[in-house]
N, C-alpha and C. Protein backbone atom coordinates (compact mmCIF):
# COMPACT_ATOMS: atom_id res chain seq x y z
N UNK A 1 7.54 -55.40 -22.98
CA UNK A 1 8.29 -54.26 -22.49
C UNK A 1 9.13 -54.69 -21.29
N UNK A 2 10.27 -54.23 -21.41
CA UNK A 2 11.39 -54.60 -20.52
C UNK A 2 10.92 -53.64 -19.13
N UNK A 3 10.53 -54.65 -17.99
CA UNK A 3 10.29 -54.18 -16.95
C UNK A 3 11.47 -53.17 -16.27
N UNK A 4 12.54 -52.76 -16.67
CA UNK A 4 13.63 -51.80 -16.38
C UNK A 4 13.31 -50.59 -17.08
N UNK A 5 12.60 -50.60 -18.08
CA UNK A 5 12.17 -49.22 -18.27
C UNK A 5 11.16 -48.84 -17.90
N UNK A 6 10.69 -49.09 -17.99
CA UNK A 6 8.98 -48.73 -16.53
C UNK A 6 9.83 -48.02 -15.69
N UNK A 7 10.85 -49.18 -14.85
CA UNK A 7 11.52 -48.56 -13.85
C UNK A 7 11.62 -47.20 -14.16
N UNK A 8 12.64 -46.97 -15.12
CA UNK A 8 13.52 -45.73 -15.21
C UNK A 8 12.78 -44.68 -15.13
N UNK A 9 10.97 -44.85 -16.17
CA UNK A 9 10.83 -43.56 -16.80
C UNK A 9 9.85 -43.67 -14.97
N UNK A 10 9.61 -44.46 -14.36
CA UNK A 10 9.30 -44.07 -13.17
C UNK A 10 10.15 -43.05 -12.09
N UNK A 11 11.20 -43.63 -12.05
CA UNK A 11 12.14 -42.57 -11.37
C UNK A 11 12.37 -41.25 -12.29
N UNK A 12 12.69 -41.10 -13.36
CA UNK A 12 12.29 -39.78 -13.82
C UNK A 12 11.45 -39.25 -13.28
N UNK A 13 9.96 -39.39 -13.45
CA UNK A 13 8.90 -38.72 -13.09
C UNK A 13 9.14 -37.95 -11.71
N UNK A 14 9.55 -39.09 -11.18
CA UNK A 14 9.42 -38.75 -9.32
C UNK A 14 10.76 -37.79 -8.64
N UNK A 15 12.37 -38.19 -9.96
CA UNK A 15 13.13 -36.88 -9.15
C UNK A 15 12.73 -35.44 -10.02
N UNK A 16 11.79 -35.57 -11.36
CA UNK A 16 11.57 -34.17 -11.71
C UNK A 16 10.57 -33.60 -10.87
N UNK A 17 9.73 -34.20 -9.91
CA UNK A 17 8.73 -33.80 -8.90
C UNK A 17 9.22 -33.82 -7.65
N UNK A 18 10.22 -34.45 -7.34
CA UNK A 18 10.51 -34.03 -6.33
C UNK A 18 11.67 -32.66 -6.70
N UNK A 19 12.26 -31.88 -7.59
CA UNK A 19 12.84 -31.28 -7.92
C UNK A 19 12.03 -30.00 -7.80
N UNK A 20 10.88 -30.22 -8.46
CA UNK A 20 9.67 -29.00 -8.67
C UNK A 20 9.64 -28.59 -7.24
N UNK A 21 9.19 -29.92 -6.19
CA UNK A 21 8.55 -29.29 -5.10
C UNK A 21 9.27 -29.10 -4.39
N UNK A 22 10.97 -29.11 -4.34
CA UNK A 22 12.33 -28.20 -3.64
C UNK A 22 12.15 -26.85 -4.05
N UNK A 23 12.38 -26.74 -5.37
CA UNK A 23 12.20 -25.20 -5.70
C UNK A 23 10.82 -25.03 -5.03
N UNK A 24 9.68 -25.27 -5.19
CA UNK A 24 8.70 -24.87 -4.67
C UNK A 24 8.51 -24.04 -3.61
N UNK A 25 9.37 -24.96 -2.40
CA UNK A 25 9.25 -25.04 -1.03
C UNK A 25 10.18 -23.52 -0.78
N UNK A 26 11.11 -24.22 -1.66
CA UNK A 26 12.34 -22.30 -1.30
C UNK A 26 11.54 -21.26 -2.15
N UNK A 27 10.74 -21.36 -2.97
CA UNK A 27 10.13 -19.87 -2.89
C UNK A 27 9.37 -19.47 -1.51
N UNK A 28 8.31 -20.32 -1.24
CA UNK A 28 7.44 -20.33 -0.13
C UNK A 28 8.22 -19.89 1.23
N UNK A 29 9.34 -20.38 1.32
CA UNK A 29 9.99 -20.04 2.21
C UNK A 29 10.73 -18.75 2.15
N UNK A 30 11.41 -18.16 0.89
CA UNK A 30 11.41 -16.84 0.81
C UNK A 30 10.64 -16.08 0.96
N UNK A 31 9.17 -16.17 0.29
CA UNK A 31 8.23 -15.15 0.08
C UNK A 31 7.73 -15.43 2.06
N UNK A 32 7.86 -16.14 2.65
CA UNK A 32 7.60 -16.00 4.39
C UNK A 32 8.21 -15.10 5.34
N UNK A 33 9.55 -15.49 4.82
CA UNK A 33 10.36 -14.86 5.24
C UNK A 33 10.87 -13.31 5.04
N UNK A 34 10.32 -12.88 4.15
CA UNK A 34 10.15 -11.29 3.55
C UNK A 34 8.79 -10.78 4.06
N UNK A 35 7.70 -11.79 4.04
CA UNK A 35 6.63 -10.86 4.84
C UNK A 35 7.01 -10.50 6.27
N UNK A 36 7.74 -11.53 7.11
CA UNK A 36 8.01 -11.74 8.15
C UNK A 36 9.06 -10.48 8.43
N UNK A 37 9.82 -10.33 7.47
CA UNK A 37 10.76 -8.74 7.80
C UNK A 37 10.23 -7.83 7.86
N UNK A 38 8.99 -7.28 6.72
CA UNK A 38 8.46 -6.79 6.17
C UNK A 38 7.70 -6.21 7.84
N UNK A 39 6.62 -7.22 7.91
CA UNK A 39 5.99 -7.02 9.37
C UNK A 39 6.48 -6.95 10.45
N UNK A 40 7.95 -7.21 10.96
CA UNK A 40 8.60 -6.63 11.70
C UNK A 40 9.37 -5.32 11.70
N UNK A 41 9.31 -4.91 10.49
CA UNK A 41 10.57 -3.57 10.20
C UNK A 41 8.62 -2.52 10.47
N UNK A 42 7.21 -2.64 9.87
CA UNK A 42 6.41 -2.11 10.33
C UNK A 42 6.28 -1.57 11.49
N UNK A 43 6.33 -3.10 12.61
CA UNK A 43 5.87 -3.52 14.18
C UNK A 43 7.31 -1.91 14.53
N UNK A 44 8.29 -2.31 14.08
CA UNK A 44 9.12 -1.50 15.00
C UNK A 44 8.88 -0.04 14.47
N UNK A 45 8.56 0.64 13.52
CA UNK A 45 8.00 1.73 12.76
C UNK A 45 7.02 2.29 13.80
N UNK A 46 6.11 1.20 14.12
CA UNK A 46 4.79 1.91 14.92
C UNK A 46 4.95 2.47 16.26
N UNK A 47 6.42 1.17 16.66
CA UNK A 47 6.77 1.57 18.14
C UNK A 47 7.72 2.79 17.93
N UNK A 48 8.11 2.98 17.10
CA UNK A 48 8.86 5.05 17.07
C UNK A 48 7.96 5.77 17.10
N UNK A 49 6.84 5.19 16.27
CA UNK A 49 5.80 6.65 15.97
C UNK A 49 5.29 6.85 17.88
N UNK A 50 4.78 5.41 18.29
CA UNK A 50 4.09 6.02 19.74
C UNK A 50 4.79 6.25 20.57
N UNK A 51 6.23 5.79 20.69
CA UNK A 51 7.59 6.44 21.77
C UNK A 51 7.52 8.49 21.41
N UNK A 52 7.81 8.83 19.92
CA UNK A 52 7.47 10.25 19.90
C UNK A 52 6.19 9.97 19.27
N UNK A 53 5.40 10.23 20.39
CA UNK A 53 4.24 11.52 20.40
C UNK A 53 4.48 12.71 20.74
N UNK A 54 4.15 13.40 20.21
CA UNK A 54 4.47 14.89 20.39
C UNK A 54 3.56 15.36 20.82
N UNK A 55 2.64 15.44 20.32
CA UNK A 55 1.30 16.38 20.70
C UNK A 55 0.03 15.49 20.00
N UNK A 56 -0.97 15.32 21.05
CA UNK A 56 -1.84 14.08 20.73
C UNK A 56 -3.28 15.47 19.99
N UNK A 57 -3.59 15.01 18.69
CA UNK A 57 -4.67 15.34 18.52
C UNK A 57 -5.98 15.41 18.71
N UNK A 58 -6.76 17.13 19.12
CA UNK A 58 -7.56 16.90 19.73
C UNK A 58 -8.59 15.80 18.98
N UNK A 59 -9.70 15.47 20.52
CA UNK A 59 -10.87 14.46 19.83
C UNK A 59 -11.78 15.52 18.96
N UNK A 60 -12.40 14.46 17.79
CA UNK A 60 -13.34 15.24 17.25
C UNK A 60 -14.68 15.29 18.06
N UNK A 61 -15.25 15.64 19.11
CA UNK A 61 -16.99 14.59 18.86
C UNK A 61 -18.05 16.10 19.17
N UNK A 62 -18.92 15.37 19.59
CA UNK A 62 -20.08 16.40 19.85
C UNK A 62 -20.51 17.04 20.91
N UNK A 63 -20.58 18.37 20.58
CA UNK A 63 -20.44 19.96 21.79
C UNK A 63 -21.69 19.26 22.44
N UNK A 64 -21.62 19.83 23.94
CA UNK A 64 -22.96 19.15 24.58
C UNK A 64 -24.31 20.37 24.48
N UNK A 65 -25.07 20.43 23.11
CA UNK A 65 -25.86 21.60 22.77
C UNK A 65 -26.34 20.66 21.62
N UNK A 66 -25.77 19.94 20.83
CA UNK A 66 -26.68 19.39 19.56
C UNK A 66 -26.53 20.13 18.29
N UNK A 67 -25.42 21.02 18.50
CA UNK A 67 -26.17 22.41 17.72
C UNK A 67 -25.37 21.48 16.39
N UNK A 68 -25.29 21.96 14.89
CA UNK A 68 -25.71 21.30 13.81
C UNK A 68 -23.93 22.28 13.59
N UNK A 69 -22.74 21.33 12.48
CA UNK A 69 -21.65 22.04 12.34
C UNK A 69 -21.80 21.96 11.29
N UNK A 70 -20.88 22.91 10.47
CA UNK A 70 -20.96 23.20 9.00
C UNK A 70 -19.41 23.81 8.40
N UNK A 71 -19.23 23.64 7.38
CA UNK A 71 -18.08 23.68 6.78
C UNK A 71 -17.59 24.99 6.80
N UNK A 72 -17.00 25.50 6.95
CA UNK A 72 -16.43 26.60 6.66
C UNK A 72 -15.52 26.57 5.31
N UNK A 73 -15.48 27.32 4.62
CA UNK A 73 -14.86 27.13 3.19
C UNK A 73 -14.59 28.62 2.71
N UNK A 74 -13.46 28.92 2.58
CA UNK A 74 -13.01 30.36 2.51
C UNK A 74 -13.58 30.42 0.97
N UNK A 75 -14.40 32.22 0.76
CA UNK A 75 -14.17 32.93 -0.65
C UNK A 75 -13.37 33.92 -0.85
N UNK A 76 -12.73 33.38 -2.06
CA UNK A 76 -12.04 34.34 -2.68
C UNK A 76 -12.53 35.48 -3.59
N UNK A 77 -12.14 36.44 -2.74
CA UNK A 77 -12.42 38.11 -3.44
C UNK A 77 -12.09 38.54 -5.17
């Protein structure tokens, strides 16, 4: 076997792999870069919501008595 084709089908191998792992790399780098918007267009979402607060909801917790709460659930007549 003619040591020039070894060569060749060697370099094949290696620019179809290095080909794979270009595309590879630019997905990886898209799909980063979209979480990365993604979690910034959030981050700035959260900072509107706490700039308007409007009216902070009361706390839920427990009356100082112990006493036991229960659902209220309207019947209809």
């Amino acid at each position: 076997m003619n040591p020039f084709v070894a060569s060749v089908a060697t370099l094949a191998i290696s620019t179809i792999y290095m080909v794979w792992n270009a595309y590879r790399q630019t997905l990886r780098h898209r799909e980063q870069q979209l979480r990365s918007r993604v979690a910034y267009m959030l981050w700035m979402a959260a900072q509107r919501v706490d700039e308007t607060d409007e009216k902070p909801l009361p706390s839920v917790g427990r009356k100082k008595g112990g006493g036991s709460r229960s659902l209220r659930v309207p019947v209809s007549s």
